[in-house]
Protein backbone atom coordinates (compact mmCIF):
# COMPACT_ATOMS: atom_id res chain seq x y z
CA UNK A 1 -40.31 -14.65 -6.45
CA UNK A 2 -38.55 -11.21 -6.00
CA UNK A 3 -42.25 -9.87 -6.11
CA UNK A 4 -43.10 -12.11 -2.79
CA UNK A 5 -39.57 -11.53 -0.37
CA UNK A 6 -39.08 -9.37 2.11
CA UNK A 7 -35.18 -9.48 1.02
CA UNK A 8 -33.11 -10.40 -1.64
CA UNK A 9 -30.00 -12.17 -1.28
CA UNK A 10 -27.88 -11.51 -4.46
CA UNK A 11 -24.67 -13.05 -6.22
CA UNK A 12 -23.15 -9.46 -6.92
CA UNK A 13 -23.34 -6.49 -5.40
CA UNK A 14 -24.40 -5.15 -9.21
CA UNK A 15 -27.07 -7.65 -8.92
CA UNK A 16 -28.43 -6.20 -5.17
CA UNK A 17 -27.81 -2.97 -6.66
CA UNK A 18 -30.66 -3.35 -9.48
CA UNK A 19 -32.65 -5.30 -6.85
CA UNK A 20 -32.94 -2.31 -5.36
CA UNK A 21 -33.46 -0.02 -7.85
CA UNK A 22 -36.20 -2.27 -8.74
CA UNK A 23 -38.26 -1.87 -5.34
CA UNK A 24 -36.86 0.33 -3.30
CA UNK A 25 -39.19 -0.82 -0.55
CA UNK A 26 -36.97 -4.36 -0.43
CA UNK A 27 -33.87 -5.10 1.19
CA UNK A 28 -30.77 -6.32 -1.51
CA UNK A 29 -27.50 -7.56 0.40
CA UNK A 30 -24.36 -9.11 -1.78
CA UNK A 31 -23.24 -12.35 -0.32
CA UNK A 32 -20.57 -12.21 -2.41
CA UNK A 33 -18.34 -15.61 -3.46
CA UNK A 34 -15.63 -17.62 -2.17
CA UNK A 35 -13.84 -20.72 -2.32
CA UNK A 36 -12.18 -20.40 0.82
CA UNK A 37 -11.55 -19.00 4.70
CA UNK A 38 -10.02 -16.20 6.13
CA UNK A 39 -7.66 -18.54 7.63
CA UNK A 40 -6.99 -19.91 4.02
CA UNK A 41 -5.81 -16.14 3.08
CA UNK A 42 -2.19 -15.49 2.93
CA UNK A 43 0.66 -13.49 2.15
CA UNK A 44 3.83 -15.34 2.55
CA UNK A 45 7.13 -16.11 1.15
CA UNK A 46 9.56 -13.31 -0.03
CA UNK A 47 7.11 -11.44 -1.96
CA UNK A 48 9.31 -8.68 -2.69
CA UNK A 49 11.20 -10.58 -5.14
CA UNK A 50 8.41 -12.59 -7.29
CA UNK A 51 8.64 -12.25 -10.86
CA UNK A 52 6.58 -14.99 -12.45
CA UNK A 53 3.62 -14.94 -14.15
CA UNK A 54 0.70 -17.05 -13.63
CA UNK A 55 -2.16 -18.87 -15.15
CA UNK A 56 -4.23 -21.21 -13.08
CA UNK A 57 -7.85 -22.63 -14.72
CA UNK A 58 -8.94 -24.86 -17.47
CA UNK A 59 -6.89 -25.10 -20.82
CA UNK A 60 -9.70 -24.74 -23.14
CA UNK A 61 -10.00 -22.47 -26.12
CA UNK A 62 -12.30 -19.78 -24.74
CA UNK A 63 -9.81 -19.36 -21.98
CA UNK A 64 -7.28 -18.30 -24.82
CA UNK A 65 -4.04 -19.57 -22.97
CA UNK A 66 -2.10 -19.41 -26.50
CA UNK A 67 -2.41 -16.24 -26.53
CA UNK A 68 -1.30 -16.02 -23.19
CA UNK A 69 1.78 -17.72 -23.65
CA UNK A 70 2.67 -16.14 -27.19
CA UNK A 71 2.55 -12.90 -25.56
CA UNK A 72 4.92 -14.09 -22.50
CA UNK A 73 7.42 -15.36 -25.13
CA UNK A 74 7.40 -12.25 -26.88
CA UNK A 75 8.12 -10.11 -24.07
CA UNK A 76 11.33 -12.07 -23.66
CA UNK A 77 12.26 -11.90 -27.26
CA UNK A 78 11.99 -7.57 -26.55
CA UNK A 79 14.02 -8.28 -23.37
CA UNK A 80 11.21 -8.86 -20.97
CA UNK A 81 12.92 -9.87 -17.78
CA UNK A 82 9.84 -12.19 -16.25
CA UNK A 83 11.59 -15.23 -15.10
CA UNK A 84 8.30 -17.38 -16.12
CA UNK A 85 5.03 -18.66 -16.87
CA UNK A 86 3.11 -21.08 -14.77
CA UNK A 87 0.64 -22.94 -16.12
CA UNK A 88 -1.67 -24.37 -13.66
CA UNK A 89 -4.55 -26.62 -15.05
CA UNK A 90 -5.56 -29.53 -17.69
CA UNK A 91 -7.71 -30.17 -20.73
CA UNK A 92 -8.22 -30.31 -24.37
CA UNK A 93 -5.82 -27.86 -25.38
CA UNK A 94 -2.77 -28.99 -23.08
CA UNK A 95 -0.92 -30.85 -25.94
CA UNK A 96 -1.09 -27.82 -28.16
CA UNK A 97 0.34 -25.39 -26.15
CA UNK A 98 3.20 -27.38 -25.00
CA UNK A 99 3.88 -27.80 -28.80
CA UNK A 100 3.36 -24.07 -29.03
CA UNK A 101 6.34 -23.55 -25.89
CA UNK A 102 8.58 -26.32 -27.29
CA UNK A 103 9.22 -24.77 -30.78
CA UNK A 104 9.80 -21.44 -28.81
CA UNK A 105 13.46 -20.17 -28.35
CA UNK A 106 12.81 -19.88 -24.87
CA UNK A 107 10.84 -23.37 -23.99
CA UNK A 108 12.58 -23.79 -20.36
CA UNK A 109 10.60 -20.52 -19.56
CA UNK A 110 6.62 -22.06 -19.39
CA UNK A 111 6.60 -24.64 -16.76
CA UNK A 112 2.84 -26.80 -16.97
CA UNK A 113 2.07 -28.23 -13.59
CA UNK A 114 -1.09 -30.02 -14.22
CA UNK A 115 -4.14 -29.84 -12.13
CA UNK A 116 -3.43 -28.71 -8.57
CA UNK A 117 -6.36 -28.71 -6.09
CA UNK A 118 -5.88 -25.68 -3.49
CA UNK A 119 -2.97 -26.60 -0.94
CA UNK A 120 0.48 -25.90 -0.03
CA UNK A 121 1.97 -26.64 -3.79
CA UNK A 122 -0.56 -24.53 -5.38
CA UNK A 123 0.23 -22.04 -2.75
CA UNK A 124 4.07 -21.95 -3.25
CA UNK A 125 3.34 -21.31 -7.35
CA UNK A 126 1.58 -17.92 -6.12
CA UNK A 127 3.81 -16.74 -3.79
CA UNK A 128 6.51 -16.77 -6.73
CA UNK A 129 3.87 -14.87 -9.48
CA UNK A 130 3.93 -10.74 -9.64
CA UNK A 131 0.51 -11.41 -11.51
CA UNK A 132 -1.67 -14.04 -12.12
CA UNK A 133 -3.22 -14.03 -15.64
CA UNK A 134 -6.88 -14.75 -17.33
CA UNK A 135 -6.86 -13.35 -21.44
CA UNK A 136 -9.84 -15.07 -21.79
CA UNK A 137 -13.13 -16.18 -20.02
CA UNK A 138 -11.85 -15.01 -15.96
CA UNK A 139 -13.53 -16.90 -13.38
CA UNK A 140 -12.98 -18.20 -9.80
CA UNK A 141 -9.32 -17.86 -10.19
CA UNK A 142 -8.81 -14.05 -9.66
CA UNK A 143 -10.39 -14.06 -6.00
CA UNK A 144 -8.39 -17.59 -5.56
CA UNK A 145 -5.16 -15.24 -6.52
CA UNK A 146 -5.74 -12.25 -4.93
CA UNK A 147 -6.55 -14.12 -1.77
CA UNK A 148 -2.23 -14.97 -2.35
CA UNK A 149 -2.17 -11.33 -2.50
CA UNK A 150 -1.55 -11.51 -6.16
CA UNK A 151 -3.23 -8.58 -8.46
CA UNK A 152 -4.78 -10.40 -12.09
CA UNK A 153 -4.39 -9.22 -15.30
CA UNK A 154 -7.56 -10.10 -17.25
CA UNK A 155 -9.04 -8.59 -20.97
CA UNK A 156 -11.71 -6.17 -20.57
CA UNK A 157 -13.40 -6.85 -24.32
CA UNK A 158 -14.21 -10.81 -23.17
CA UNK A 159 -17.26 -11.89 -21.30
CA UNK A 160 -16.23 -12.94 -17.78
CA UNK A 161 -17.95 -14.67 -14.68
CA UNK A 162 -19.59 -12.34 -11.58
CA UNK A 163 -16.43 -12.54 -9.96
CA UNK A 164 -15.23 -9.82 -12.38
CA UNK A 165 -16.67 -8.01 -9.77
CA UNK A 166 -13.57 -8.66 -7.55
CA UNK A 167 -11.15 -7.08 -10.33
CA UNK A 168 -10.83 -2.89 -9.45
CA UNK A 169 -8.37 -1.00 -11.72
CA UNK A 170 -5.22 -0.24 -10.32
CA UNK A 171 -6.47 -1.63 -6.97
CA UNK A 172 -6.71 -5.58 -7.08
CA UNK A 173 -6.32 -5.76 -11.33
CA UNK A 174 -5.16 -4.64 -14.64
CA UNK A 175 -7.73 -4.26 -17.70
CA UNK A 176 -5.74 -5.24 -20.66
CA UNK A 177 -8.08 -3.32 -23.93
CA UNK A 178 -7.48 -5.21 -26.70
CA UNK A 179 -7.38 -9.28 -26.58
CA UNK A 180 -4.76 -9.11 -29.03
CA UNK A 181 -0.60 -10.75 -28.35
CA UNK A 182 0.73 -6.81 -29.47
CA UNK A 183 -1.74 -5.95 -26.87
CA UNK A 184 -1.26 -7.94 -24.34
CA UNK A 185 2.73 -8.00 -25.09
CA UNK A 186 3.20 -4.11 -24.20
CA UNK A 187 0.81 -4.72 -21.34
CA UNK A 188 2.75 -7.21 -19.61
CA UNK A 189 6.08 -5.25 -20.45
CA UNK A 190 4.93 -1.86 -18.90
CA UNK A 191 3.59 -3.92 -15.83
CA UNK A 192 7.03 -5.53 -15.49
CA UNK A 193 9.19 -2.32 -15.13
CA UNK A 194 6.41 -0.97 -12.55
CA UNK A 195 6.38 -4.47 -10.39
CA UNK A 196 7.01 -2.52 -7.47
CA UNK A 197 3.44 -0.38 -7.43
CA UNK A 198 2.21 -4.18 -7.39
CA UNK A 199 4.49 -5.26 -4.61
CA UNK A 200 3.29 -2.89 -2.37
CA UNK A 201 -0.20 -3.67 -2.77
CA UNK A 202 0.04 -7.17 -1.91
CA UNK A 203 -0.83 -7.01 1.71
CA UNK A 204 -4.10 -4.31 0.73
CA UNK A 205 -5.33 -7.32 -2.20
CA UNK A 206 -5.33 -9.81 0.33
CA UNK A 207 -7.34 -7.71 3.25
CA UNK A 208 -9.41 -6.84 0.59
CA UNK A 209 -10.54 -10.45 -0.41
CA UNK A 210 -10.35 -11.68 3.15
CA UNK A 211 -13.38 -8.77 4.25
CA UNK A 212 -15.24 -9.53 0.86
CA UNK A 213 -14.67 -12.75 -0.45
CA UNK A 214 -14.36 -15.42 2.25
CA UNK A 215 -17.08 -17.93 3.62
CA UNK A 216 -17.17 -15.91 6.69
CA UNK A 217 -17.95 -12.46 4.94
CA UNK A 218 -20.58 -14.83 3.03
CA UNK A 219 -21.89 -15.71 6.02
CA UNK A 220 -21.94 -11.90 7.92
CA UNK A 221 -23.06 -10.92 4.57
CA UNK A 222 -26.07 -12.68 5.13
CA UNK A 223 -26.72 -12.56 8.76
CA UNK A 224 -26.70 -8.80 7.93
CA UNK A 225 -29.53 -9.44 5.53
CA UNK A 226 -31.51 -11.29 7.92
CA UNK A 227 -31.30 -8.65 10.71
CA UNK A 228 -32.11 -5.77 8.33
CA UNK A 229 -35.14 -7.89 7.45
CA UNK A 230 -36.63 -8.42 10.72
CA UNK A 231 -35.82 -4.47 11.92
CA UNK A 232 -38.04 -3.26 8.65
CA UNK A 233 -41.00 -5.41 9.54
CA UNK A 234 -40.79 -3.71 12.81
């Protein structure tokens, strides 16, 4: 099919990037992906004071939420000072990990909210989080928190969804190495004396996802496409 367009429009901009390098003689635009507005992209609430973390997504094993939450807990056993863990999501492995936070010396510290579809309550749990959080399998979620203006911390070793894309070092994310709890325990403790590099960049994340990531840059994306289409066939 790539063989017979005049234009390609891709998922990625990795993806228009080989399209490109492919046939030079085609046009390859990124539409990007998004799961909401530019109206639906905020940055409100005292944002110069959040200290939570935050997990939102599916509580499955390949999403590796334990280890998420065993490294949390340890950071406050080696004095830490996050205030908490949201956990933002249902499914098989729910009942585990709130046996894994009860038996914890600190179980009053990981709050589990359920599922939450996008809306004021959902909203509210950002705007307290200095980072949302994805050790496993990242997806959706990290545009869906950066559009809070809230920078993700994600494992670079794991396979993740295109949306990867969306994660920069030291610009919209942090690349944890290894997907180990030692790991991912310093990690979050270095990130939590330095909150205020990430507090500054809150209103740069947002802009960010709101020129790349919304259904309106989706759409320009590929109106862009189209027009660059029509002037080469001139």
């Amino acid at each position: 099919m790539f063989k017979l367009s005049d234009g390609v429009a891709a998922y990625t901009e990795f993806d228009a990037r080989l399209f490109r390098e492919d046939d030079r003689s085609k046009v390859a635009v990124a539409l990007g992906n998004a799961c909401l507005s530019k109206a639906q992209v905020v940055l409100s609430g005292d944002y110069n004071h959040r200290k939570r973390l935050v997990y939102v997504g599916r509580l499955v094993r390949e999403k590796e939420v334990g280890l998420l939450i065993q490294a949390f807990l340890s950071t406050l056993e080696k004095g830490g000072d996050f205030q908490g863990l949201d956990i933002v999501g249902a499914g098989p492995e729910e009942k585990v990990l709130k046996e894994l936070v009860s038996k914890s010396a600190f179980p009053d510290k990981v709050l589990f909210h359920g599922h939450l579809a996008p809306g004021r309550q959902l909203a509210s749990i950002y705007e307290g989080a200095l980072f949302a959080t994805s050790p496993g399998y990242a997806g959706l979620s990290v545009v869906q928190a950066m559009a809070h203006g809230v920078p993700v911390i994600v494992s670079k070793n794991r396979k993740h969804s295109p949306e990867i894309e969306a994660c920069e070092e030291d610009l919209t994310a942090v690349f944890v190495e290894d997907g180990t709890v030692e790991c991912w325990t310093r990690e979050l403790l270095r990130l939590g004396e330095n909150s205020n590099h990430w507090l500054a960049r809150r209103v740069k994340i947002a802009a960010f996802i709101s020129e790349r990531y919304t259904f309106e840059s989706m759409v320009s994306n590929f109106l862009n496409l189209v027009s660059l289409v029509e002037e080469k066939k001139k």
